[in-house]
PDB file of N, CA and C in Angstrom:
ATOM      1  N   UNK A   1      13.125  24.828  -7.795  1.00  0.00           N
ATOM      2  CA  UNK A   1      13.559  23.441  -7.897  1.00  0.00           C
ATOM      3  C   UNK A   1      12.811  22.611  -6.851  1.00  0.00           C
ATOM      4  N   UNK A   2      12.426  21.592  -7.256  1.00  0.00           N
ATOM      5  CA  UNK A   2      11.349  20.830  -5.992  1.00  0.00           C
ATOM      6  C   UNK A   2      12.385  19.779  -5.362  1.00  0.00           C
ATOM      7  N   UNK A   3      11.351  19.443  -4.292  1.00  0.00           N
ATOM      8  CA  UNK A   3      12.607  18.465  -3.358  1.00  0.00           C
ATOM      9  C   UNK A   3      13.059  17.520  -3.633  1.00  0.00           C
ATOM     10  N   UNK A   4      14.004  16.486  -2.987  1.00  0.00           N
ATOM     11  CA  UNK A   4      14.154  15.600  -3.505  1.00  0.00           C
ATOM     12  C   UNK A   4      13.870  14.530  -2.347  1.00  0.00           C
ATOM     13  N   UNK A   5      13.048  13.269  -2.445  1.00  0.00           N
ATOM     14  CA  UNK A   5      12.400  12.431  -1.479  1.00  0.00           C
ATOM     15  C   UNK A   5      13.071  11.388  -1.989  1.00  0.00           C
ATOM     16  N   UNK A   6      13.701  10.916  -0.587  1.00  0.00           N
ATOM     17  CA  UNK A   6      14.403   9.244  -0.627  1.00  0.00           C
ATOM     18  C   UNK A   6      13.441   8.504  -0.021  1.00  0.00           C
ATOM     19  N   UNK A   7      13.919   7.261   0.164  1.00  0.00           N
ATOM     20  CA  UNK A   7      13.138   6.093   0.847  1.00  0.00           C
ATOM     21  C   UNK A   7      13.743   5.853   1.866  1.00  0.00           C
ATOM     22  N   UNK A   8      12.679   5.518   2.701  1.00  0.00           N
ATOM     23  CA  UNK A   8      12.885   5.231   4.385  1.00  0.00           C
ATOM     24  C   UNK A   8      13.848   4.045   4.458  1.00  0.00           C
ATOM     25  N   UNK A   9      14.900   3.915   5.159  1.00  0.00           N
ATOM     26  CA  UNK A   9      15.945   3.290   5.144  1.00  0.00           C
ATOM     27  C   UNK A   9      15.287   1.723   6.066  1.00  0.00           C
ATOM     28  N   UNK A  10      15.949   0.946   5.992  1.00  0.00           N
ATOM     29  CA  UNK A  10      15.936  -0.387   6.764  1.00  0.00           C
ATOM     30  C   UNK A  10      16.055  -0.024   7.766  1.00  0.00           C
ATOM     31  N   UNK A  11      17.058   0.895   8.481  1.00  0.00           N
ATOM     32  CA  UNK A  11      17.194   1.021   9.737  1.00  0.00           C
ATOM     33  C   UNK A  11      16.778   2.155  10.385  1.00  0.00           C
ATOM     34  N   UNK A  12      15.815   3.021   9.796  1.00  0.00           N
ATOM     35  CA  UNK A  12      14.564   3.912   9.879  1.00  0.00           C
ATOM     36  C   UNK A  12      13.459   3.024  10.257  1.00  0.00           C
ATOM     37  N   UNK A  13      13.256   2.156   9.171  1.00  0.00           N
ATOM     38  CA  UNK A  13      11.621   1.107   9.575  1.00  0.00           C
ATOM     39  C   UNK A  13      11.996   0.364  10.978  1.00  0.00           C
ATOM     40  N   UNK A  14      12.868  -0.485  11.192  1.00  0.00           N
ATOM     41  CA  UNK A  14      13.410  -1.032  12.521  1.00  0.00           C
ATOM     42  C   UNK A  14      12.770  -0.047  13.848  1.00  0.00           C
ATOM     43  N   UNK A  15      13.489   1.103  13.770  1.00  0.00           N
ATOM     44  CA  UNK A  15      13.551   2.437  14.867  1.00  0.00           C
ATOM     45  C   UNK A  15      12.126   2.680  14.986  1.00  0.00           C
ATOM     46  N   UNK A  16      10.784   2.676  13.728  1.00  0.00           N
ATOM     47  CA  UNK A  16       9.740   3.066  14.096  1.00  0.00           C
ATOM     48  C   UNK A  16       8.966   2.115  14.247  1.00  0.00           C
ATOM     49  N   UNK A  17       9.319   0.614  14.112  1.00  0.00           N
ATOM     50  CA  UNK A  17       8.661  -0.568  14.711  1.00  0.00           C
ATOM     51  C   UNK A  17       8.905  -0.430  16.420  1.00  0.00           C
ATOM     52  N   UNK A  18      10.085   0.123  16.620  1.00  0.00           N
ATOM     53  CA  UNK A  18      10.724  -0.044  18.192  1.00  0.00           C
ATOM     54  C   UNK A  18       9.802   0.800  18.448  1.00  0.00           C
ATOM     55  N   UNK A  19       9.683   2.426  18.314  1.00  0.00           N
ATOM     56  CA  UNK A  19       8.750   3.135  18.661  1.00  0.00           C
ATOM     57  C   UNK A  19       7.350   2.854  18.783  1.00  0.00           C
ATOM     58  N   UNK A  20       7.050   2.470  17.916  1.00  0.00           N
ATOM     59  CA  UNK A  20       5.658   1.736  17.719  1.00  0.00           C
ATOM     60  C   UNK A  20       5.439   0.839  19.197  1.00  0.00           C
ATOM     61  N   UNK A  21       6.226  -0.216  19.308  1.00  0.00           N
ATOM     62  CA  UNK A  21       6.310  -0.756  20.422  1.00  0.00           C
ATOM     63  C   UNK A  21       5.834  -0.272  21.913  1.00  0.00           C
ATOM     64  N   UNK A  22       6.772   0.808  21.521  1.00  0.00           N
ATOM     65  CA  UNK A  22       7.058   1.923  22.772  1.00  0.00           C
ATOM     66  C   UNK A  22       5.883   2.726  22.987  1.00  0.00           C
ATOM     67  N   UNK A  23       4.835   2.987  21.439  1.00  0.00           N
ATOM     68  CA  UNK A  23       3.877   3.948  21.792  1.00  0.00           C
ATOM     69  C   UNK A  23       4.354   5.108  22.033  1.00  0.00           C
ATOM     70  N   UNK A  24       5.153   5.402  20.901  1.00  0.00           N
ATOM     71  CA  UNK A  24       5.730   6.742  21.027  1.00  0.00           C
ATOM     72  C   UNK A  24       4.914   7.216  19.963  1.00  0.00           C
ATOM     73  N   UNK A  25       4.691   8.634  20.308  1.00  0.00           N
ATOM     74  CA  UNK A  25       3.796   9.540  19.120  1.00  0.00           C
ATOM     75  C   UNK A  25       4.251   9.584  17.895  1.00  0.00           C
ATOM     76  N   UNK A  26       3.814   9.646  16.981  1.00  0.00           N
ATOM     77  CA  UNK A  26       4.174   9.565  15.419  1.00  0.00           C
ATOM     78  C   UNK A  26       4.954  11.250  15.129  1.00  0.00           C
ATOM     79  N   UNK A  27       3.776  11.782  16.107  1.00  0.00           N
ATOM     80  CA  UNK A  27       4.713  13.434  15.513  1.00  0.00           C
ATOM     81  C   UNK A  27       5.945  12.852  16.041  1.00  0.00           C
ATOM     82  N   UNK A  28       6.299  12.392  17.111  1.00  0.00           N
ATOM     83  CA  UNK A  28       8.042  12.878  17.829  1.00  0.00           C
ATOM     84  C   UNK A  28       8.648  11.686  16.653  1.00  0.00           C
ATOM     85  N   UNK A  29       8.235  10.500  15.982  1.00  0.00           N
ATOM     86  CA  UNK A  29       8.945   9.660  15.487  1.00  0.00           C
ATOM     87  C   UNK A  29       9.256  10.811  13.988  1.00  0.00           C
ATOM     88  N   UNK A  30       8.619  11.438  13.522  1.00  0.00           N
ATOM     89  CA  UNK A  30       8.835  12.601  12.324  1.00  0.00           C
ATOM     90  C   UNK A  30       9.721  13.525  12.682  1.00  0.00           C
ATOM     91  N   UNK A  31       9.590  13.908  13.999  1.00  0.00           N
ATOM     92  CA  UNK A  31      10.803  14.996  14.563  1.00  0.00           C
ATOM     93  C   UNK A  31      12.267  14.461  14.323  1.00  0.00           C
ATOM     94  N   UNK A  32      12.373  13.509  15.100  1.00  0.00           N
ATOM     95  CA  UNK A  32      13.831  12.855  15.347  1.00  0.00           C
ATOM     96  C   UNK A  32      14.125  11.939  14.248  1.00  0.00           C
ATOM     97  N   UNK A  33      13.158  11.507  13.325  1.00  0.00           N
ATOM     98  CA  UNK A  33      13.986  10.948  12.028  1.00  0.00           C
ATOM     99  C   UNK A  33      13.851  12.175  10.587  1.00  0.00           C
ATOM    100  N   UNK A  34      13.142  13.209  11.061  1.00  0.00           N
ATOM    101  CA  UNK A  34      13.408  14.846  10.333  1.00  0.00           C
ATOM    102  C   UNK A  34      12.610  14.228   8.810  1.00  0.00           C
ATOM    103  N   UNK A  35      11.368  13.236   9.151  1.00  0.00           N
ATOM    104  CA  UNK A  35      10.245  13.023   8.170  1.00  0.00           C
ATOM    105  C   UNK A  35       8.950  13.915   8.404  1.00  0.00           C
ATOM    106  N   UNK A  36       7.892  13.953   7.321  1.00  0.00           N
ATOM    107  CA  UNK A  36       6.972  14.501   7.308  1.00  0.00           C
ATOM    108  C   UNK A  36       5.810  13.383   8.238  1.00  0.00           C
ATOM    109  N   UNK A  37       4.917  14.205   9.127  1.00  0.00           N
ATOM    110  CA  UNK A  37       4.398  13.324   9.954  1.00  0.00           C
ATOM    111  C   UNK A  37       3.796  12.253   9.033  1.00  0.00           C
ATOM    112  N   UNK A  38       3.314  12.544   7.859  1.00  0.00           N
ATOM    113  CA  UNK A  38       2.466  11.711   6.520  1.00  0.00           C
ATOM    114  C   UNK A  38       2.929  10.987   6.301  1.00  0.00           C
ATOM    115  N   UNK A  39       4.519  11.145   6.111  1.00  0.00           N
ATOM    116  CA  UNK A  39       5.398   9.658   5.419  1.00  0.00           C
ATOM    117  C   UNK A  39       5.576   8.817   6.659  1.00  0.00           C
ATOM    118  N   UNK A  40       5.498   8.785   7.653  1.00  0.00           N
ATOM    119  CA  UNK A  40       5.417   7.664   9.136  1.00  0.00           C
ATOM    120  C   UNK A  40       3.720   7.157   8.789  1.00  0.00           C
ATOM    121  N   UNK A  41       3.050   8.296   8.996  1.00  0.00           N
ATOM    122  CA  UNK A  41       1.741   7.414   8.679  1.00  0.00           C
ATOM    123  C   UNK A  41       1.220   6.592   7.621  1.00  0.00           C
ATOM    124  N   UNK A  42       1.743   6.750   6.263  1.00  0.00           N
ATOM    125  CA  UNK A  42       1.358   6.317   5.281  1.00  0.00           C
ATOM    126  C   UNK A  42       2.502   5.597   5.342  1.00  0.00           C
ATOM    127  N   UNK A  43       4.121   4.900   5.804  1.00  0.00           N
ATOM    128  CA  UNK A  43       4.314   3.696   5.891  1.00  0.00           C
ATOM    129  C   UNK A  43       3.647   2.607   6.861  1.00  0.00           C
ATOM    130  N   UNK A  44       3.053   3.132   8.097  1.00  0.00           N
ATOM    131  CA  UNK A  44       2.689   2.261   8.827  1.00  0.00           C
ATOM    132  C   UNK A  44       1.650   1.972   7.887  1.00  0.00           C
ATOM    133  N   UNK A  45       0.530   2.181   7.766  1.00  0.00           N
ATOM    134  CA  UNK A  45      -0.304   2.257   7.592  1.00  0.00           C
ATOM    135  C   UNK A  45      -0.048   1.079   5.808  1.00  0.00           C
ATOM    136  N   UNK A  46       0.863   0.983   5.009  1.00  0.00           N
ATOM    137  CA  UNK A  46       0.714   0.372   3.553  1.00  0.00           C
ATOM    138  C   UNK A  46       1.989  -0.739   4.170  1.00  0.00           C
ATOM    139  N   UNK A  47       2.489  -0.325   5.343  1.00  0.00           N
ATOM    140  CA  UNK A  47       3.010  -1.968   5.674  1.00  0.00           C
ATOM    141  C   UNK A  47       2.688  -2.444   6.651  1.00  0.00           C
ATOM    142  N   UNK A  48       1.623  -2.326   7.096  1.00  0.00           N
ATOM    143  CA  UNK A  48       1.136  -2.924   8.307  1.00  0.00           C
ATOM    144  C   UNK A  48       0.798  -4.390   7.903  1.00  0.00           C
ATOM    145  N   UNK A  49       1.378  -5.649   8.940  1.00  0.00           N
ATOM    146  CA  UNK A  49       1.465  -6.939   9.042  1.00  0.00           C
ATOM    147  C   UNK A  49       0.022  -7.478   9.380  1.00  0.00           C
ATOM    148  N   UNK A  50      -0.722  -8.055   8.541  1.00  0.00           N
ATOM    149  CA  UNK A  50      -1.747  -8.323   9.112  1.00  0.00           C
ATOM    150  C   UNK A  50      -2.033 -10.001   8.578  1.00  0.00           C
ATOM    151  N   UNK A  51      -2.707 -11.108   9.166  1.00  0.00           N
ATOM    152  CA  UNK A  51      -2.769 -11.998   8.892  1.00  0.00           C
ATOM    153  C   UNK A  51      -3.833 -13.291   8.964  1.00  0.00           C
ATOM    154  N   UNK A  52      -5.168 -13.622   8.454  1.00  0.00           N
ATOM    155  CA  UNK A  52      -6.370 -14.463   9.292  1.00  0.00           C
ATOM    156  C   UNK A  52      -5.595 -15.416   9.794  1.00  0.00           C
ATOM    157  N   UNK A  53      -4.131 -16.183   9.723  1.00  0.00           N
ATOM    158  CA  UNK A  53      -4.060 -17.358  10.460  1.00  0.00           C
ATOM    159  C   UNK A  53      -3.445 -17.133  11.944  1.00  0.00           C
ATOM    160  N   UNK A  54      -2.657 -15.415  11.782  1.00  0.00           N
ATOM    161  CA  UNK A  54      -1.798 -15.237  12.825  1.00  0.00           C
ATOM    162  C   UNK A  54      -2.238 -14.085  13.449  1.00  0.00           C
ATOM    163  N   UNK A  55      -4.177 -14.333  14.048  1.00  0.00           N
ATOM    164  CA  UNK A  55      -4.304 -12.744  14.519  1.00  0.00           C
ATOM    165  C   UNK A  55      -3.732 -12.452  15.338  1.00  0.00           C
ATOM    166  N   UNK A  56      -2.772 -13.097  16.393  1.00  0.00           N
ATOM    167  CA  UNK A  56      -2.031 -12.185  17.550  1.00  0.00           C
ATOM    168  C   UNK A  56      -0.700 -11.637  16.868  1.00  0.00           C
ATOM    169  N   UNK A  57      -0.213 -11.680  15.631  1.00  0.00           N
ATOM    170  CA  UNK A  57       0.731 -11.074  15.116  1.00  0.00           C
ATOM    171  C   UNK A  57       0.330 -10.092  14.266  1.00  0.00           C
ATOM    172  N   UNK A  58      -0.214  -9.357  14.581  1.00  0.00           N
ATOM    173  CA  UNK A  58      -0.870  -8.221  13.579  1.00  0.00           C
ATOM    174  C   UNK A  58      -0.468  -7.213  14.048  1.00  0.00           C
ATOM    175  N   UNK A  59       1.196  -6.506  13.389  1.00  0.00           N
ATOM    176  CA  UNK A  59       1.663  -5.140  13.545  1.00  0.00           C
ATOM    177  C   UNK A  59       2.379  -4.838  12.507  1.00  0.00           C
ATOM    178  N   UNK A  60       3.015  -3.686  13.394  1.00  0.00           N
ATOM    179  CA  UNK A  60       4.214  -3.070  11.973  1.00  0.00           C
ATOM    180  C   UNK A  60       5.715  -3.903  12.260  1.00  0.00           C
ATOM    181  N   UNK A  61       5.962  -4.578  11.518  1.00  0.00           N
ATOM    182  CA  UNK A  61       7.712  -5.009  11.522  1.00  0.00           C
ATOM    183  C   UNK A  61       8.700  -4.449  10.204  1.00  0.00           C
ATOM    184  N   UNK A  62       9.185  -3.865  11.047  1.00  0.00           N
ATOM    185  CA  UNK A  62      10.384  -2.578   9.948  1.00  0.00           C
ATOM    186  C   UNK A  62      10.784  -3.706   9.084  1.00  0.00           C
ATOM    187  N   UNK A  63      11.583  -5.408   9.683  1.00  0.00           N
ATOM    188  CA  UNK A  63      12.095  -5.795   8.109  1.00  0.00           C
ATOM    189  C   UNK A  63      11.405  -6.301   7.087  1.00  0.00           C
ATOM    190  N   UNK A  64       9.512  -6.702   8.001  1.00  0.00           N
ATOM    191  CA  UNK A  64       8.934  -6.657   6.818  1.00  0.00           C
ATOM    192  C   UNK A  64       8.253  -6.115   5.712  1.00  0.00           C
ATOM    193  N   UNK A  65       8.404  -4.320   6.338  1.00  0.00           N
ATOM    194  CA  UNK A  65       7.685  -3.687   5.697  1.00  0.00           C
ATOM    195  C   UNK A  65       8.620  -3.147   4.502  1.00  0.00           C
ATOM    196  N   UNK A  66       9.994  -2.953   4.930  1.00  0.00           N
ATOM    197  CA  UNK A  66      11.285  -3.010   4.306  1.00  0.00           C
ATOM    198  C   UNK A  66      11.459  -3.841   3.173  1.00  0.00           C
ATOM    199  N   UNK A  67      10.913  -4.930   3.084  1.00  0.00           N
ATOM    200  CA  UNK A  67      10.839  -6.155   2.226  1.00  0.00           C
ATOM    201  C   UNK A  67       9.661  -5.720   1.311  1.00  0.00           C
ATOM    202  N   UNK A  68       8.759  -5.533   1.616  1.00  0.00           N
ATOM    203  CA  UNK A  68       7.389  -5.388   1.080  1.00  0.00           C
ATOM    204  C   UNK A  68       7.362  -4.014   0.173  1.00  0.00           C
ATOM    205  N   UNK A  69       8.350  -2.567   0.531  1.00  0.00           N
ATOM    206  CA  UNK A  69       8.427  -1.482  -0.050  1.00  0.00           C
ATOM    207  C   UNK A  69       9.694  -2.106  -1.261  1.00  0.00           C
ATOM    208  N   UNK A  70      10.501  -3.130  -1.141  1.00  0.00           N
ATOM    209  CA  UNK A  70      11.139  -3.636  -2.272  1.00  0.00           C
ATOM    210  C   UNK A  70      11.396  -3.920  -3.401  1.00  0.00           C
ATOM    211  N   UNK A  71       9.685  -4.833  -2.698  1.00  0.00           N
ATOM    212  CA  UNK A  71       8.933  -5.754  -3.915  1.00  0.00           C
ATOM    213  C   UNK A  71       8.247  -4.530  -4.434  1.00  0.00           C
ATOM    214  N   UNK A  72       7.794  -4.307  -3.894  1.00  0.00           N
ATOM    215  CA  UNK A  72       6.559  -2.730  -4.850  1.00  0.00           C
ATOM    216  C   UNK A  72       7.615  -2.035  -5.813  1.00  0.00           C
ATOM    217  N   UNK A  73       8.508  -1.801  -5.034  1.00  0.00           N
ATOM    218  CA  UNK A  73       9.667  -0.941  -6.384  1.00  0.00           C
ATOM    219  C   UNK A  73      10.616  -1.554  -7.235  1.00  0.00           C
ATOM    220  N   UNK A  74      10.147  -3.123  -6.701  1.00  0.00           N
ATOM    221  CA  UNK A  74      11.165  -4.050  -8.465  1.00  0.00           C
ATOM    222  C   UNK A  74      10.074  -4.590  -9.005  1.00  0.00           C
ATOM    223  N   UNK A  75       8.649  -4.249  -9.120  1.00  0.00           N
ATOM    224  CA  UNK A  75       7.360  -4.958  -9.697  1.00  0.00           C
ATOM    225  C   UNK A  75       7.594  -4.330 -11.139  1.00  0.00           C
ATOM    226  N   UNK A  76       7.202  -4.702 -11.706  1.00  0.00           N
ATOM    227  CA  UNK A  76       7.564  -3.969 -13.450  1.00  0.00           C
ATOM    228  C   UNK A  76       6.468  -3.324 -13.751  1.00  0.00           C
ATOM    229  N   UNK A  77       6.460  -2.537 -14.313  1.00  0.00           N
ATOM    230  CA  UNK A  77       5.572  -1.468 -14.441  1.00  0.00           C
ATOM    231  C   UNK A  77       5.257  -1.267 -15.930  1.00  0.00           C
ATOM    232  N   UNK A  78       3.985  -1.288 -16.027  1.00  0.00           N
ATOM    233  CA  UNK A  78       3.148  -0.888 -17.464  1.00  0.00           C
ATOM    234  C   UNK A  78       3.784   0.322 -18.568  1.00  0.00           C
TER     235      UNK A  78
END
């Protein structure tokens, strides 16, 4: 029987924006939220905040990446 994979919670993305902050290692952010190191990297990494008008705001923010994994999963599909 194969696994079963949920989605990173709102208050998962929050905790690894804080970390992020903090410059805490991605392995220990996979340890203590008991994710695969891949699924931390591949959310930072497909919600990363980036912007030409606002380059000093260019990071990860949990509620917007939270928002952004939303929209991708109420987009209607072919």
């Amino acid at each position: 029987m194969g696994a079963v994979y949920a989605q990173l919670s709102a208050k998962e993305r929050v905790q690894i924006e804080r970390w992020k902050l903090a410059k805490v290692p991605v392995r220990e952010m996979a340890r203590v939220l008991q994710r695969s190191k891949a699924t931390i990297y591949r959310e930072i990494k497909r919600n990363w905040f980036s912007d030409e008008c606002l380059p000093g705001y260019d990071g990860y923010y949990g509620a917007a990446a939270h928002q952004k994994a939303a929209n991708r999963r109420a987009r209607q599909r072919k």
